[in-house]
N, C-alpha and C. Protein backbone atom coordinates (compact mmCIF):
# COMPACT_ATOMS: atom_id res chain seq x y z
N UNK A 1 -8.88 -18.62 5.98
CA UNK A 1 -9.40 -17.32 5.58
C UNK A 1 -8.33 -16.26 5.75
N UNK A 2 -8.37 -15.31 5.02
CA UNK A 2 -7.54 -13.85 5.37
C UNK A 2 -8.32 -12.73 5.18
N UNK A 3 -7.95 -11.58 5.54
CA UNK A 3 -8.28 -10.57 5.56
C UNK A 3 -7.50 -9.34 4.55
N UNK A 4 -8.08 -8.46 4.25
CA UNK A 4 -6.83 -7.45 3.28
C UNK A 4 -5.57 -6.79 4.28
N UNK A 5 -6.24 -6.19 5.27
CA UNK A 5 -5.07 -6.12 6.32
C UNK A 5 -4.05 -7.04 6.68
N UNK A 6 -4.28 -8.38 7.17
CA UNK A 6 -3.32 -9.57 7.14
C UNK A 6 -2.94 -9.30 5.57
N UNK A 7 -3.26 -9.41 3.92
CA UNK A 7 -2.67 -9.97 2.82
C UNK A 7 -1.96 -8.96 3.10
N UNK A 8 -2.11 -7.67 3.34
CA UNK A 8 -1.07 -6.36 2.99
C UNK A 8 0.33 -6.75 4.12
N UNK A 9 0.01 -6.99 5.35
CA UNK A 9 1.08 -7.45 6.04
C UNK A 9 1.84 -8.30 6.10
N UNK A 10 1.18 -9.53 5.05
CA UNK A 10 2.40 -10.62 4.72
C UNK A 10 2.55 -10.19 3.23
N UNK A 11 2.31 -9.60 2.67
CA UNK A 11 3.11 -8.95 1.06
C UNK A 11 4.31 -7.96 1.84
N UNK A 12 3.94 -7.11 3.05
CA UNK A 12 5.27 -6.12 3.12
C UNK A 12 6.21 -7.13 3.99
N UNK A 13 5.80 -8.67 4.48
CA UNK A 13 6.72 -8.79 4.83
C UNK A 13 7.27 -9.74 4.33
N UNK A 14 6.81 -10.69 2.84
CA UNK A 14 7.49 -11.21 1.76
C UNK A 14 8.46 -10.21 1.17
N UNK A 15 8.21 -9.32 1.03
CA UNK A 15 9.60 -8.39 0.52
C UNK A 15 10.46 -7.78 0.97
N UNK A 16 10.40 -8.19 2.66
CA UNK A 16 11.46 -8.00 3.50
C UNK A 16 11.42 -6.07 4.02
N UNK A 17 10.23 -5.60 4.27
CA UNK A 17 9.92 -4.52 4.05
C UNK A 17 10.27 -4.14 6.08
N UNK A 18 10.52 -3.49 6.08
CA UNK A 18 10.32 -3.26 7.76
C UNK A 18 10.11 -1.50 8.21
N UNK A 19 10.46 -0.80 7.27
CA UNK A 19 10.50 0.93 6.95
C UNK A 19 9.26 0.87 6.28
N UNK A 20 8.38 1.22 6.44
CA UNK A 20 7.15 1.59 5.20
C UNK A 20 6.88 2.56 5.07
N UNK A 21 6.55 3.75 3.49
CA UNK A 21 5.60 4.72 3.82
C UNK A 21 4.36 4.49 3.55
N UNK A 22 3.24 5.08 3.90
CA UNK A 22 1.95 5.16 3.10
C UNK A 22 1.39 6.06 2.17
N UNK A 23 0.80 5.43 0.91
CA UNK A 23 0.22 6.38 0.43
C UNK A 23 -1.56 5.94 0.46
N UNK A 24 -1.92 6.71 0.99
CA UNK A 24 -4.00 6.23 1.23
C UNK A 24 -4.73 7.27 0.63
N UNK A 25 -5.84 6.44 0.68
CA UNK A 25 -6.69 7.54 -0.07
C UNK A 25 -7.33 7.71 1.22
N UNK A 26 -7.13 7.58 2.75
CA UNK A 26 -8.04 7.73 3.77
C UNK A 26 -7.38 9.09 4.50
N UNK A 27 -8.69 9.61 5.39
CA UNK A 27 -8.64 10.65 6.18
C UNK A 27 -7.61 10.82 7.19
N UNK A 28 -7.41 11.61 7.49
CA UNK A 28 -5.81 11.94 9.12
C UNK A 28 -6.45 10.76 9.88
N UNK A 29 -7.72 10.52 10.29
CA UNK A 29 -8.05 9.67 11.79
C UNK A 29 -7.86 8.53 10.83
N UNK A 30 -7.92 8.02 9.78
CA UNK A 30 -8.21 6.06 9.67
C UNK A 30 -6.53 6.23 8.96
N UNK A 31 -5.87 7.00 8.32
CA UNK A 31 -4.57 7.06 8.65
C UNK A 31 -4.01 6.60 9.56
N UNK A 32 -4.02 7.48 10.88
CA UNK A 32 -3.43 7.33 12.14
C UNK A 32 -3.94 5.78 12.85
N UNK A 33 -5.25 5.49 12.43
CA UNK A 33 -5.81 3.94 12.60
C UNK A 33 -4.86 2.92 12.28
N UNK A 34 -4.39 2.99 10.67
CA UNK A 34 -3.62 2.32 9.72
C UNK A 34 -2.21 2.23 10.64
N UNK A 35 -1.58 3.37 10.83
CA UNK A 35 -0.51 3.65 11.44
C UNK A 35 -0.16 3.18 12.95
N UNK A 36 -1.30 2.57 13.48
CA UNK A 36 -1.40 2.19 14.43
C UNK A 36 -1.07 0.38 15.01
N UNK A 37 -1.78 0.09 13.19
CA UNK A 37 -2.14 -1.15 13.13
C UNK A 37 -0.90 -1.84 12.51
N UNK A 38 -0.01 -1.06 11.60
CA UNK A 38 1.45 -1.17 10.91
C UNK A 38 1.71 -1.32 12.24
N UNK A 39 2.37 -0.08 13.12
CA UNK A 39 3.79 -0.79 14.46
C UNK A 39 3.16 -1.35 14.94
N UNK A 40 1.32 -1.78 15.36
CA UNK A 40 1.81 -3.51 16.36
C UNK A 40 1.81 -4.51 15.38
N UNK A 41 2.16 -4.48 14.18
CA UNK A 41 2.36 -5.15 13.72
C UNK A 41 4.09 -5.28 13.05
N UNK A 42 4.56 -4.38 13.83
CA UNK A 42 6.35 -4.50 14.14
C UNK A 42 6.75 -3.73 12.78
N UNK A 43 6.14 -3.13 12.22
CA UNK A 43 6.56 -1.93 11.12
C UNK A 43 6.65 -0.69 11.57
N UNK A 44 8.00 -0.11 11.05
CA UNK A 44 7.84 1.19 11.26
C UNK A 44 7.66 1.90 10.22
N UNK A 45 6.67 2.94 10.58
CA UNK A 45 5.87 4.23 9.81
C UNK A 45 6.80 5.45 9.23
N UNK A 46 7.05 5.58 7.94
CA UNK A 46 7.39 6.87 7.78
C UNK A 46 6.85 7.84 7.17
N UNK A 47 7.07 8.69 6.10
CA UNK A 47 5.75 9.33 5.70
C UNK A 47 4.48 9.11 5.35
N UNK A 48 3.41 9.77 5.36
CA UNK A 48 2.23 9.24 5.29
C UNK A 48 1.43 10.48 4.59
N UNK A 49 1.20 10.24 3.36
CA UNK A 49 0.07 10.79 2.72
C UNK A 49 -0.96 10.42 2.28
N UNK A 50 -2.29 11.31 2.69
CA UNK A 50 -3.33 10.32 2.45
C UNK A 50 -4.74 11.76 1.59
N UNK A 51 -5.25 11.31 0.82
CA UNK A 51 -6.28 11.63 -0.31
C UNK A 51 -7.57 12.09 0.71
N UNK A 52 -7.79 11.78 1.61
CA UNK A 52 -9.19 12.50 2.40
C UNK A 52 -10.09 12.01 1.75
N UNK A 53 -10.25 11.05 1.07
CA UNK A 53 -11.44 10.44 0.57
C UNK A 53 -12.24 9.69 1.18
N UNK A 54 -13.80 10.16 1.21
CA UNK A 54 -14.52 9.73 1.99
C UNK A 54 -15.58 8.18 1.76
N UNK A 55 -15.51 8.01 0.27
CA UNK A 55 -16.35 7.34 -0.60
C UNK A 55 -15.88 6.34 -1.40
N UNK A 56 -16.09 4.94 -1.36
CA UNK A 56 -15.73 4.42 -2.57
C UNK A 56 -15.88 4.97 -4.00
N UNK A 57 -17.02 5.63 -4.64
CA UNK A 57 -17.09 5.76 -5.68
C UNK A 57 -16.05 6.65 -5.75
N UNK A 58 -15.06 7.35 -5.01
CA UNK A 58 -14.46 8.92 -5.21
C UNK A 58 -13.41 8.22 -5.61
N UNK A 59 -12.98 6.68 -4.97
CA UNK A 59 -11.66 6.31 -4.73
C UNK A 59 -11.06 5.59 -6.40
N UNK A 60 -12.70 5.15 -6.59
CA UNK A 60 -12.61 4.36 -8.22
C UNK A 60 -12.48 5.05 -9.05
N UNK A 61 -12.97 6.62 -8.73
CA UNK A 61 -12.28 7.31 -9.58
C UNK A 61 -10.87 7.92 -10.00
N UNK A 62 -10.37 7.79 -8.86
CA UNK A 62 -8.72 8.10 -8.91
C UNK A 62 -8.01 7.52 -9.37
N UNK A 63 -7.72 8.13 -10.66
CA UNK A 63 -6.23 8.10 -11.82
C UNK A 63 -5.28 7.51 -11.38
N UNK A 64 -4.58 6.90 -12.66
CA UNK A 64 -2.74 6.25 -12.32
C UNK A 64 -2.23 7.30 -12.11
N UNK A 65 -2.39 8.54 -13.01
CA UNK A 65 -1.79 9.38 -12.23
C UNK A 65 -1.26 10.43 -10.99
N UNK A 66 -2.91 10.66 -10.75
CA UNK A 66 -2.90 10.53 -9.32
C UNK A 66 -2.18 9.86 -8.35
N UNK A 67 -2.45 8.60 -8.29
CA UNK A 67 -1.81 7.43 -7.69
C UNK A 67 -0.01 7.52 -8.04
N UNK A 68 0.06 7.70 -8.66
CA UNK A 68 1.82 7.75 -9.06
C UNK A 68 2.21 8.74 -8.50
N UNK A 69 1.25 10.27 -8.74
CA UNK A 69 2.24 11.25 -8.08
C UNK A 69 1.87 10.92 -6.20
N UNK A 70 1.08 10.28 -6.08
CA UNK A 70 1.06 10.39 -4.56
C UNK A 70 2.12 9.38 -4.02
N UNK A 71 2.10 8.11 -4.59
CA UNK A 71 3.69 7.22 -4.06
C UNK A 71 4.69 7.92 -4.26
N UNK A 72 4.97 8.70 -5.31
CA UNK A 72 6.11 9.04 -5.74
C UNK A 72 6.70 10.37 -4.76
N UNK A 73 5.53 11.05 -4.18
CA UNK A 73 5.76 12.15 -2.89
C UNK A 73 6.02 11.23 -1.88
N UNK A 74 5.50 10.14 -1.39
CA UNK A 74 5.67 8.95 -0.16
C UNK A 74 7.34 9.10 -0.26
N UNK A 75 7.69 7.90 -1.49
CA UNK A 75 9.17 7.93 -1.49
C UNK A 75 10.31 9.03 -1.67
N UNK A 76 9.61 9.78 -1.93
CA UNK A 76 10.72 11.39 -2.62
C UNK A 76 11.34 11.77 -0.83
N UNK A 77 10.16 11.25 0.35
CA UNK A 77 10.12 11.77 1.16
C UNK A 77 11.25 11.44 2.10
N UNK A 78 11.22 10.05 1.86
CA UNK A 78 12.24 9.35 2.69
C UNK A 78 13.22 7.84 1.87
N UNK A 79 14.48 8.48 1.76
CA UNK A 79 15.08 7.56 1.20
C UNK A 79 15.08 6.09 2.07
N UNK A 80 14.71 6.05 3.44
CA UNK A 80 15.28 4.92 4.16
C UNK A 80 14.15 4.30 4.08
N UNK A 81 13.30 3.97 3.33
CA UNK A 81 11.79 3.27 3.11
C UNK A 81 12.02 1.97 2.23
N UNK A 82 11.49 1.28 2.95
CA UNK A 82 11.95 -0.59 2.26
C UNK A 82 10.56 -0.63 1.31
N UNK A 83 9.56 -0.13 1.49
CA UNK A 83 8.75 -0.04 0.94
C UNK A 83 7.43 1.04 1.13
N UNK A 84 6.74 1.09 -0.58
CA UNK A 84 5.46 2.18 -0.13
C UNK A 84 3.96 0.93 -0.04
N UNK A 85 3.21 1.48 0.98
CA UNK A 85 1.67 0.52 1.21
C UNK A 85 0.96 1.75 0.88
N UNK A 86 0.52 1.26 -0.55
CA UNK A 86 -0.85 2.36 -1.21
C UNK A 86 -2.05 1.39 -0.82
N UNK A 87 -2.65 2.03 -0.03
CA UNK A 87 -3.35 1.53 0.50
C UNK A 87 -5.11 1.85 0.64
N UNK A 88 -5.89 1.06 -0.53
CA UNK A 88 -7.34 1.62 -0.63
C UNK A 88 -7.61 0.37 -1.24
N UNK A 89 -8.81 -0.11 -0.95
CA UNK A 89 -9.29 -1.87 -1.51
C UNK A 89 -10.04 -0.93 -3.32
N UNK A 90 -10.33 0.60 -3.34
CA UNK A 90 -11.42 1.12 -4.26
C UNK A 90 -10.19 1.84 -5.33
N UNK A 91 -8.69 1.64 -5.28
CA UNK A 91 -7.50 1.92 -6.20
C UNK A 91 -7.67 0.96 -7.21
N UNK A 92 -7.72 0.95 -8.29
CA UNK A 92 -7.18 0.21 -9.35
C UNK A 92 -5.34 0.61 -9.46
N UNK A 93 -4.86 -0.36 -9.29
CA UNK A 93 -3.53 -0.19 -9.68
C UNK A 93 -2.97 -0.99 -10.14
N UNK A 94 -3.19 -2.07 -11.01
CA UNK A 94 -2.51 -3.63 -11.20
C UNK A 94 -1.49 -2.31 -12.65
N UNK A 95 -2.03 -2.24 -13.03
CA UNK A 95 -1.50 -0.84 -14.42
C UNK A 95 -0.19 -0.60 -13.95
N UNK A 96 -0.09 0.35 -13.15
CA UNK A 96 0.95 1.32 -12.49
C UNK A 96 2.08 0.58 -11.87
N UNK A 97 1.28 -0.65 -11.20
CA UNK A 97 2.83 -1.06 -10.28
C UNK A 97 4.20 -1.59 -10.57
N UNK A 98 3.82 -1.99 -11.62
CA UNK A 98 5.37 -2.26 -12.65
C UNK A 98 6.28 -1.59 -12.59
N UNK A 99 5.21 -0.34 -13.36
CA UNK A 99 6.36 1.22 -13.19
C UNK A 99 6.66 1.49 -12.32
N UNK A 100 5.93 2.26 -11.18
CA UNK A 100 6.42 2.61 -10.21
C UNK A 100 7.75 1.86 -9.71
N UNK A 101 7.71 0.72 -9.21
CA UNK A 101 8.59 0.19 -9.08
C UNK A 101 9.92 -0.59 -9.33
N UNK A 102 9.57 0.03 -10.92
CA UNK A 102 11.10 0.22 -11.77
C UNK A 102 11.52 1.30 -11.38
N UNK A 103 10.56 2.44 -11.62
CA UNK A 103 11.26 3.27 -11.30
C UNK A 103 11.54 4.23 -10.06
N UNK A 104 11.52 3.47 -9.04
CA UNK A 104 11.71 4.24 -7.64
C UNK A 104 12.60 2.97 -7.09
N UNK A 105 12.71 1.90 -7.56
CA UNK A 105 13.68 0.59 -7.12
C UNK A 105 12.98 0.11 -5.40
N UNK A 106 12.05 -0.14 -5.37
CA UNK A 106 11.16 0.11 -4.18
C UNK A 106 9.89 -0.71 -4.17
N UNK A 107 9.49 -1.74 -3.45
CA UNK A 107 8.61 -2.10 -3.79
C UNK A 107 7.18 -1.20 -3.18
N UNK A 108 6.16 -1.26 -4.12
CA UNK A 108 5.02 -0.96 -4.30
C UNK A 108 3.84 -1.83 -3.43
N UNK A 109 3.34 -2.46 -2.42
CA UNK A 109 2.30 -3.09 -1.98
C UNK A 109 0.80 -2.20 -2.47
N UNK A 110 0.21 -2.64 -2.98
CA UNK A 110 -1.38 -2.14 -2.59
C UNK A 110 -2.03 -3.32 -2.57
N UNK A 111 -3.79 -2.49 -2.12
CA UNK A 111 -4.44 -3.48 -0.99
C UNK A 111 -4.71 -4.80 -2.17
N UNK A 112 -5.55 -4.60 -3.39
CA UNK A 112 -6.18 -5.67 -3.83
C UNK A 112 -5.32 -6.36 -4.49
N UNK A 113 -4.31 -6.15 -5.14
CA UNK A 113 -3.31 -7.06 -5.41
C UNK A 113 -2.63 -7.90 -4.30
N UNK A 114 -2.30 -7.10 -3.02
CA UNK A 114 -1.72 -7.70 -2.39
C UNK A 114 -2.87 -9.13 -1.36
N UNK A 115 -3.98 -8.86 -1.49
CA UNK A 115 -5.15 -9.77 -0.88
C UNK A 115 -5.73 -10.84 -2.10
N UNK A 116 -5.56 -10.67 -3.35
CA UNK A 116 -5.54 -11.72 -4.42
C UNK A 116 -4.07 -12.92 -3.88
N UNK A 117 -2.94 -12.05 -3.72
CA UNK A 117 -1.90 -13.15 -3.58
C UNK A 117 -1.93 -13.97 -2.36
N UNK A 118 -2.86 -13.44 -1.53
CA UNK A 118 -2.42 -14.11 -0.33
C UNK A 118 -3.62 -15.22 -0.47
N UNK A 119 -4.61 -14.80 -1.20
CA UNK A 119 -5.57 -15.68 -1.29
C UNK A 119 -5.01 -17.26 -2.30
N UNK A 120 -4.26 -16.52 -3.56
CA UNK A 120 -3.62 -18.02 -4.27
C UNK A 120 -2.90 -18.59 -3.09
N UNK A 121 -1.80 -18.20 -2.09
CA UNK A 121 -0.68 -18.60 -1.43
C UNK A 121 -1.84 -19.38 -0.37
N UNK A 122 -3.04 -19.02 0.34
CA UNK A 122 -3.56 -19.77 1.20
C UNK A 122 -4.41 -20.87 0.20
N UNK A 123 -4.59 -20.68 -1.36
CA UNK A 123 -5.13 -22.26 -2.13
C UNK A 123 -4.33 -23.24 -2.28
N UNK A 124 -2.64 -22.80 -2.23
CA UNK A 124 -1.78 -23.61 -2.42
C UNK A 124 -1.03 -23.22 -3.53
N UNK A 125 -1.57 -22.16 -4.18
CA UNK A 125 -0.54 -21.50 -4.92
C UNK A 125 0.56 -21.06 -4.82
N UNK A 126 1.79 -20.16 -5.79
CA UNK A 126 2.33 -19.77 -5.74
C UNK A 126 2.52 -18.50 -5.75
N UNK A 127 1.28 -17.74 -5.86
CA UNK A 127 1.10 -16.38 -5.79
C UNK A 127 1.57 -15.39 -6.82
């Protein structure tokens, strides 16, 4: 079995990620939760912006664009970032992550993509 927390932590650390920023759609306190749960899990935290969203339905509503300009403030923020964790299970982003990460040269983790792969990789897939 896995969890989305475990898939997100072995996607940032298949890509050799050890700097992360966040971009969430969650409040300062489940932020600082998140941020908590990254360094014991031997990541270090760098910027962190997060949407204050309280609701799934609020989160399904949030745009690629939205979502783009909020990674794209994550990384603008800090060049020394191995990677951004957009991080909301209620993001649609399978769309966006291509781009983004052509164009910021940076990999992109979010939650439900990154918990689909870990799920092929624990069937025996290749992910």
């Amino acid at each position: 079995t896995t969890t989305m927390s475990t898939a997100v932590v072995r996607a940032l650390r298949a890509v050799g990620a050890t700097r992360v920023g966040l971009a969430t759609a969650y409040t300062e306190a489940l932020n600082e939760a998140l941020i908590g749960f990254l360094t014991e899990c031997g990541f270090a935290v760098g910027p962190v912006r997060g949407l204050a969203i309280t609701g799934l339905d609020e989160a399904r509503r949030t745009g690629g664009d939205a979502l783009r300009r909020l990674v794209e403030d994550v990384a603008a923020a800090d060049a020394s970032l191995d990677a951004v964790l957009l991080s909301c299970g209620g993001f649609a982003t399978l769309d966006i992550l291509p781009e983004l990460e052509r164009r910021l040269r940076l990999p992109v983790i979010s939650s439900v993509p990154a918990g689909l792969w870990d799920v092929v990789r624990l069937a025996g897939g290749h992910g």
